[in-house]
Every structure is written in C-alpha cells, then in structure tokens.
Protein backbone atom coordinates (compact mmCIF):
# COMPACT_ATOMS: atom_id res chain seq x y z
CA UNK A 1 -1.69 -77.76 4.91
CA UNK A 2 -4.44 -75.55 3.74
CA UNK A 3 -3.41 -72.79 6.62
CA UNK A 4 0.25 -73.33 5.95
CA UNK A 5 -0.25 -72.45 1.77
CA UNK A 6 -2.75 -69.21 2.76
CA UNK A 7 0.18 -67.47 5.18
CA UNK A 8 2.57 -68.02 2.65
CA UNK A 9 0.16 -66.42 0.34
CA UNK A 10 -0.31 -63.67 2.61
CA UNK A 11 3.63 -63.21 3.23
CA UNK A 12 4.10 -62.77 -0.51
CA UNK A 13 1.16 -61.20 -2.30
CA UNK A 14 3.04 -57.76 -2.56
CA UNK A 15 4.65 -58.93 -5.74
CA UNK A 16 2.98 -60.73 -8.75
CA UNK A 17 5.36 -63.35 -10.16
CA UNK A 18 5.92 -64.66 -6.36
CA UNK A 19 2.87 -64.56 -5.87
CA UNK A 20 1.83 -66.68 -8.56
CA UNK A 21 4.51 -69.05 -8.20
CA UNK A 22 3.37 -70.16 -4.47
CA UNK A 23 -0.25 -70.11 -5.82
CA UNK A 24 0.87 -73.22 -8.13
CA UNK A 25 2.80 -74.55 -5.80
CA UNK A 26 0.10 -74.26 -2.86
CA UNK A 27 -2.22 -76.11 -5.49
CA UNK A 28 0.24 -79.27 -5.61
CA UNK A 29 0.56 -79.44 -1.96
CA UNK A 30 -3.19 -79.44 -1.15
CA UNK A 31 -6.04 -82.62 -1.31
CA UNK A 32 -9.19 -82.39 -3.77
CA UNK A 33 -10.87 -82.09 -0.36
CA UNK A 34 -9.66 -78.63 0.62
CA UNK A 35 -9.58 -76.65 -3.26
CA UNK A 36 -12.62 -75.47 -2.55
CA UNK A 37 -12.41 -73.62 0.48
CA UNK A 38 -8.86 -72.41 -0.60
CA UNK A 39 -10.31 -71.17 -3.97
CA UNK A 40 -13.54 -69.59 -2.10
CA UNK A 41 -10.71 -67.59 0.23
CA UNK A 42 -8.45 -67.04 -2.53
CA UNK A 43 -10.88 -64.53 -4.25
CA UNK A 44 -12.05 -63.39 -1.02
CA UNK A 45 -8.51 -62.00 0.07
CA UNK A 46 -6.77 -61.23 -3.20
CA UNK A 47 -9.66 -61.13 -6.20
CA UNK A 48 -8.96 -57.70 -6.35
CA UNK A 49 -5.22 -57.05 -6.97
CA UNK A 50 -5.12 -60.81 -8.52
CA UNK A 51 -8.63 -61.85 -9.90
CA UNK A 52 -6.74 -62.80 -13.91
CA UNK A 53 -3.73 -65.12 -12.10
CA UNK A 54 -6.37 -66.56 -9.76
CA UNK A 55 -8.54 -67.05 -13.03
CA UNK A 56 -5.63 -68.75 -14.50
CA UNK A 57 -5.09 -71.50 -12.19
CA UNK A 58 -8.65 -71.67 -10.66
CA UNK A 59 -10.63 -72.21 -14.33
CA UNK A 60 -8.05 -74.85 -14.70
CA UNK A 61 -9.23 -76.53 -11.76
CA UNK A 62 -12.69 -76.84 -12.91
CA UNK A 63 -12.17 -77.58 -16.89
C-alpha cells in the first residue's frame, strides 16, 4: 500500500489542497508498521514545497 499512497502523492503534488487531501487519506490507508518510512520519504521528496502540511499531519503522528 505504501508504494500505491507515494505515486499518488507524486501524481498530485503540483497543487496544495490535493495534495494534502491524499496525504490524510494515504495516512488512513497505511499500518503503524510502514509511517515511518512513508514519513522519512515524505520530507525527502516534498519537505521543500510542503514541509508546514507535512508538519501538520506528521507532528500529529508523534503527539
């Protein structure tokens, strides 16, 4: 599932609000087991035209 949520990422991080939406959405679909890696390659590939959305949702995570 985890490869699945990052193309879709990919396919739609040209605009913000989509973007966003499938981030939350990616979240619900994946297991405890694979946040991690998906949050480590989150910031990787989009911290810098997204770093305060993936803030949002990632410091969520971990509170």
């Amino acid at each position: 599932m985890i490869e699945y949520v990052k193309t879709i990422l990919l396919k739609v991080s040209f605009d913000k609000k989509l973007f966003e939406k499938e981030l939350r959405k990616g979240l619900n679909l994946l297991v405890p087991s694979e946040l991690e890696e998906f949050r480590v390659w989150c910031y990787r590939t989009f911290s810098k035209v997204y770093e305060p959305v993936l803030n949002k949702y990632f410091i969520k995570l971990a509170g």
